[in-house]
Protein backbone atom coordinates (compact mmCIF):
# COMPACT_ATOMS: atom_id res chain seq x y z
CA UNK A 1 0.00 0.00 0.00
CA UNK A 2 2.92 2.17 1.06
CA UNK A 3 4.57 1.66 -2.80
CA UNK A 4 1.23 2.03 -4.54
CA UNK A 5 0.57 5.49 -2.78
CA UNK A 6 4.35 6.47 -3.52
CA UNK A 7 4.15 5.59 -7.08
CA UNK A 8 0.39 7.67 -7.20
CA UNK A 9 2.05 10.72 -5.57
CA UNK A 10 4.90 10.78 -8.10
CA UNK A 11 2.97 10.00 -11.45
CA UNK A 12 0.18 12.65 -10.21
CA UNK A 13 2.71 14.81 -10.14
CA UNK A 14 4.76 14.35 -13.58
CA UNK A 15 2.85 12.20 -15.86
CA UNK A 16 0.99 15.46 -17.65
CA UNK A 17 2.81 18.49 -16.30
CA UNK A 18 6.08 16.63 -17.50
CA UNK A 19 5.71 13.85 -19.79
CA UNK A 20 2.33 15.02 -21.30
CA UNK A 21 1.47 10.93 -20.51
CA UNK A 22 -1.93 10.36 -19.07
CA UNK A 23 -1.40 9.31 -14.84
CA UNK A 24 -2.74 5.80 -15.57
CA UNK A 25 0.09 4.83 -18.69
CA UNK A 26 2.74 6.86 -16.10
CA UNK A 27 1.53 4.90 -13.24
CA UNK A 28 1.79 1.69 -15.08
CA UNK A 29 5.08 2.31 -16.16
CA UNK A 30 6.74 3.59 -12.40
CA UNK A 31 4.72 0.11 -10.71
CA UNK A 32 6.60 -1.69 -13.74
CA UNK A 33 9.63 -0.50 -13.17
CA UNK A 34 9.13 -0.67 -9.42
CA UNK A 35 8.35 -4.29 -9.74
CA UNK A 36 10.76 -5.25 -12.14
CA UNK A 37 14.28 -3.61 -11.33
CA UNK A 38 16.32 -2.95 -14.72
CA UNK A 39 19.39 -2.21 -16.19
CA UNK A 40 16.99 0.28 -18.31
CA UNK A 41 17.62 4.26 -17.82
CA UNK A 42 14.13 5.30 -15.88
CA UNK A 43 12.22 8.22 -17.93
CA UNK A 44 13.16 11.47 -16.63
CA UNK A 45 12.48 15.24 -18.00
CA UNK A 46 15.60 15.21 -20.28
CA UNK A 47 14.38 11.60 -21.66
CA UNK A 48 16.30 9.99 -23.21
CA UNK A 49 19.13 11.67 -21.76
CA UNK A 50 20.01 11.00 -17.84
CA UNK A 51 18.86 14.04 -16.26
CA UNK A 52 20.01 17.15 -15.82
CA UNK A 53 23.29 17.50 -15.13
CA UNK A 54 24.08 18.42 -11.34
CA UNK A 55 26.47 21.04 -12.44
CA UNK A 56 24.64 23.04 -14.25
CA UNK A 57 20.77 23.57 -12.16
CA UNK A 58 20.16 26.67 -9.69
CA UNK A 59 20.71 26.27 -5.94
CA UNK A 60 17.04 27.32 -4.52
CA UNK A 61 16.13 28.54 -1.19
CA UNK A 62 12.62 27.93 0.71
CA UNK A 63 12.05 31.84 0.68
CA UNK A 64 12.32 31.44 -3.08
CA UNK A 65 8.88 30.55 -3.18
CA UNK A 66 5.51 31.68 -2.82
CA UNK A 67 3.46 28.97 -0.69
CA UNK A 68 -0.53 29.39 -1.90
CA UNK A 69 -2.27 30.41 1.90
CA UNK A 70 -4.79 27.46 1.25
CA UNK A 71 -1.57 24.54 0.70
CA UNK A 72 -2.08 21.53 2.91
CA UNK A 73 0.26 21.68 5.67
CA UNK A 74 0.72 17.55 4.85
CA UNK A 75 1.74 17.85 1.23
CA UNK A 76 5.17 16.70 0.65
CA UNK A 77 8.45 19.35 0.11
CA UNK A 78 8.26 17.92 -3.76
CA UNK A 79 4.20 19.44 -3.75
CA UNK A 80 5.24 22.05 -2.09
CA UNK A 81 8.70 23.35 -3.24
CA UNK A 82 7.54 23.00 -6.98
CA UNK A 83 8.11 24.78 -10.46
CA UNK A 84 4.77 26.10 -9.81
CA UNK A 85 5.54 27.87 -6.33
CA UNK A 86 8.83 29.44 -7.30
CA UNK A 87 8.72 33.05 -7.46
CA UNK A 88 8.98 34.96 -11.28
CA UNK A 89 12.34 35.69 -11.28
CA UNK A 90 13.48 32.65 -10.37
CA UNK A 91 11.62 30.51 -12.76
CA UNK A 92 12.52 32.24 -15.57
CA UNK A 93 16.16 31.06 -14.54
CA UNK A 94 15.12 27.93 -14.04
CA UNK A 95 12.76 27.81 -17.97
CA UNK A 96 15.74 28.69 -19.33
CA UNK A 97 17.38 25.32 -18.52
CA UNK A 98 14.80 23.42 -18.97
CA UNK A 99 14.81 24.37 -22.18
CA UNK A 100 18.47 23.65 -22.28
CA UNK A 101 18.26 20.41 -21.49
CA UNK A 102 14.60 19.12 -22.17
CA UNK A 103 15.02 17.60 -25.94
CA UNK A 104 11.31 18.18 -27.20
CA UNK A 105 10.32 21.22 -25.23
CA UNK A 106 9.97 23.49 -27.87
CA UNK A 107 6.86 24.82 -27.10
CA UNK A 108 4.71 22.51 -29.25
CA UNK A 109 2.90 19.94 -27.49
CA UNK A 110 3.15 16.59 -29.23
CA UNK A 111 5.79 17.37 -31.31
CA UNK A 112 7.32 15.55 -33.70
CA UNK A 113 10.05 14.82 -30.95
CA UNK A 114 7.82 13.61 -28.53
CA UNK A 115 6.11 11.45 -30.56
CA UNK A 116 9.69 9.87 -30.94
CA UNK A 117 9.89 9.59 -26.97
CA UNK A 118 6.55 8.49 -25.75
CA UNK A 119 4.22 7.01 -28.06
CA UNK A 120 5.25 3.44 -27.26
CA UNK A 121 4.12 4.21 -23.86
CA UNK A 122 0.63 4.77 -24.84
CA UNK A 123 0.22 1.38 -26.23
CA UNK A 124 -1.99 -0.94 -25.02
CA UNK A 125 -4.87 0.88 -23.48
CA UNK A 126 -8.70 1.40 -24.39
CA UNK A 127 -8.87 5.59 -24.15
CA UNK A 128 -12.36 5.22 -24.59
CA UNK A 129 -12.85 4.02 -20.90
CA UNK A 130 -10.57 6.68 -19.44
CA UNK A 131 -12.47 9.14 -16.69
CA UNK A 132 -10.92 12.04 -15.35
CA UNK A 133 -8.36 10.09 -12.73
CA UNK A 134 -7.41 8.08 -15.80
CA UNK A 135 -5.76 11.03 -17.01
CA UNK A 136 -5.30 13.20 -14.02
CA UNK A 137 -4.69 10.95 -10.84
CA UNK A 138 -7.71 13.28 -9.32
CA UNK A 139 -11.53 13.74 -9.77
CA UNK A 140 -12.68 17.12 -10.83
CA UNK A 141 -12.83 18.44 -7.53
CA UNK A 142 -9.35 17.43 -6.55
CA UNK A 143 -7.12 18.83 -9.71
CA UNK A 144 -5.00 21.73 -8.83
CA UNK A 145 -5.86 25.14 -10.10
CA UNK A 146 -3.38 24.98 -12.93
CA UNK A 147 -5.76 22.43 -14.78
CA UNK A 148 -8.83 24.42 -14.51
CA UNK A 149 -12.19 23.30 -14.51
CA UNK A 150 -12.42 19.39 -16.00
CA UNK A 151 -15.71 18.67 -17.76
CA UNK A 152 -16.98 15.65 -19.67
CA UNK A 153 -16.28 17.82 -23.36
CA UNK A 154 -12.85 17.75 -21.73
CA UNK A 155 -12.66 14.16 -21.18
CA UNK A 156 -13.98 13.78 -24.85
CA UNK A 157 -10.97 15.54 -26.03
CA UNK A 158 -8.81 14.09 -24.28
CA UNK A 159 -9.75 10.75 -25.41
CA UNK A 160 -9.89 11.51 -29.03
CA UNK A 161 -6.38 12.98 -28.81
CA UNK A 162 -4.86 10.06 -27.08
CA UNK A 163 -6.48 7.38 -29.81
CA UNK A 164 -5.49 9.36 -32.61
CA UNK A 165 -1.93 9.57 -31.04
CA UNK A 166 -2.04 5.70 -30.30
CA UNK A 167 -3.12 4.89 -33.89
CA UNK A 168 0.23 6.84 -35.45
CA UNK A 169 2.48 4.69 -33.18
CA UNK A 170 0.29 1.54 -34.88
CA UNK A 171 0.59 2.43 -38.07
CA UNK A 172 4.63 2.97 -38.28
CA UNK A 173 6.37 0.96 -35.28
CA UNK A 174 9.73 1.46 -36.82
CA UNK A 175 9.75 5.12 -36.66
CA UNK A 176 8.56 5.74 -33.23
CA UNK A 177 10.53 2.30 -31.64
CA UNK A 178 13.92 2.26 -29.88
CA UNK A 179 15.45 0.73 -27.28
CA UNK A 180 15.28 2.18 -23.93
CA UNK A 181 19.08 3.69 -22.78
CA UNK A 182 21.16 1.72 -20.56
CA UNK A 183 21.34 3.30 -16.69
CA UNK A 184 24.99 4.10 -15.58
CA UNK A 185 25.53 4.23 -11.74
CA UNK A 186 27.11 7.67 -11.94
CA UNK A 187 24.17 8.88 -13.47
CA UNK A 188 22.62 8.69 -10.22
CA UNK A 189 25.00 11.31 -8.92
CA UNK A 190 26.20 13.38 -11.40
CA UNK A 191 22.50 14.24 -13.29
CA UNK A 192 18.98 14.58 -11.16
CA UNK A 193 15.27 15.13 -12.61
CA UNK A 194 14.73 18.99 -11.47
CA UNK A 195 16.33 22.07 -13.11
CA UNK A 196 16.63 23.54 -9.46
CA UNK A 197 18.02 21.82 -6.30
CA UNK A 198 16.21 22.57 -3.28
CA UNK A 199 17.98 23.35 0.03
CA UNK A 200 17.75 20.67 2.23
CA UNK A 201 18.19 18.99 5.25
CA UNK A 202 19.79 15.82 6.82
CA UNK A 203 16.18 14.45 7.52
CA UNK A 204 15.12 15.02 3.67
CA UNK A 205 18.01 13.55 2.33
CA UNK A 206 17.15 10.47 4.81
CA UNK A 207 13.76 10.23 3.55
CA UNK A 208 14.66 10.66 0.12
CA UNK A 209 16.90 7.72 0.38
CA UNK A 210 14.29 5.57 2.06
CA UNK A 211 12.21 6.50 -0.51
CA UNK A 212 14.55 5.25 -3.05
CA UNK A 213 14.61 1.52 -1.04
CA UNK A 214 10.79 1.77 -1.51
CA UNK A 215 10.69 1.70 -5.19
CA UNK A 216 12.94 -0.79 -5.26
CA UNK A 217 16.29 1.88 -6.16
CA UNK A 218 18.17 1.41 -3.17
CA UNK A 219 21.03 3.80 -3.54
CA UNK A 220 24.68 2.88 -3.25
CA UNK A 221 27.14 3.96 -0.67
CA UNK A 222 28.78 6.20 -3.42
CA UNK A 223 25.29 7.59 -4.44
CA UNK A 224 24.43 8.78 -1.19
CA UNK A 225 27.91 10.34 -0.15
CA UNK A 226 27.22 11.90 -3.70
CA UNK A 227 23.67 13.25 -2.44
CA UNK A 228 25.11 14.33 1.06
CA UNK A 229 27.94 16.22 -0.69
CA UNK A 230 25.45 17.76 -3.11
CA UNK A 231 23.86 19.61 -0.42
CA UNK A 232 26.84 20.65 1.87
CA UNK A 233 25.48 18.25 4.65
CA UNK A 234 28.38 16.35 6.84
């Protein structure tokens, strides 16, 4: 239960805002991979690159963000401490990386690039049973206020736009299949799956590092001296 709740935080979080995937195919793919350990790099915003690199993100404080009054005081740091949240000035540092390092964010959704990426991981699901928390991870009345107000035309849309998308992948394999990258243990140090690095403490590392046992990443002893040193913490 503890896993399944893990894995619905984090592909509530990424699957549309990042990966423009639907939370169900995201979720599918994190319990997968949860499940079944690999050798296989793990999608991550710079897919199908490793990350991005350690060296070259912003340092962020907690004052460098603007908390919404109404934020649950039990959301996690990640909910809290988001893109979203960070003040103006600082996300347009933070944009500009992304846009460094983030190979089909060029401002088109479902680019040709993208297609490239993710189509394969649309395969193998009936859109035309998908609800709202097929797509979302939430019912209407739980999205956050970036999504808006979710209807049933929505839904519709939605639907009609994942088929169609589905159907290209069916009707050329070869041009939208490839073989996932191999993962590199140094990866796991030296790249990282936010723009921005949050200023942390001992405890967060800690639970960050249990949360990695939980999905069935442990981390090694070089990949945590990595994290610890990443954040100036003895």
């Amino acid at each position: 239960m503890r896993l399944a709740l893990e894995l619905h935080k984090i592909a509530k979080r990424e699957a549309f805002s990042v990966y423009s995937l639907p939370y169900r195919c995201y979720y599918d793919y994190l319990r997968n991979r949860a499940k079944n350990p690999s050798d296989r790099l793990m999608l991550n915003p710079c897919w199908p690159s490793p990350g991005y690199p350690i060296d070259k993100v912003i340092r962020v404080e907690k004052s460098e963000f603007v908390i919404p009054e109404n934020e649950s005081g039990s959301r996690t740091l990640e909910d809290l401490f988001c893109y979203q949240n960070l003040k103006p000035e600082i996300r347009e540092q933070v944009d500009l990386i992304r846009k460094r390092f983030c190979p089909w964010d060029d401002g088109e959704i479902f680019n040709d690039t993208w297609k490239k990426y993710f189509l394969k991981y649309l395969q193998g699901y009936d859109f035309n049973t998908f609800g709202c928390f097929d797509f979302f991870g939430a019912t209407p009345g739980e999205l956050p206020p970036e999504y808006g107000l979710v209807d049933d035309s929505q839904i519709t849309l939605l639907v009609t736009v994942y088929s169609r998308l589905q159907n290209e992948y069916s009707k050329d394999k070869d041009r939208y299949s490839y073989e996932e990258p191999a993962d590199r243990e140094e990866y796991h140090y030296l790249y990282q799956n936010e723009p921005f690095t949050l200023a942390r403490t001992k405890e967060d590392i800690d639970n960050e590092i249990e949360n990695a046992k939980l999905l069935n990443r442990p981390m090694s002893g070089a990949e945590i001296a990595a994290l610890y040193k990443r954040y100036g913490i003895e």
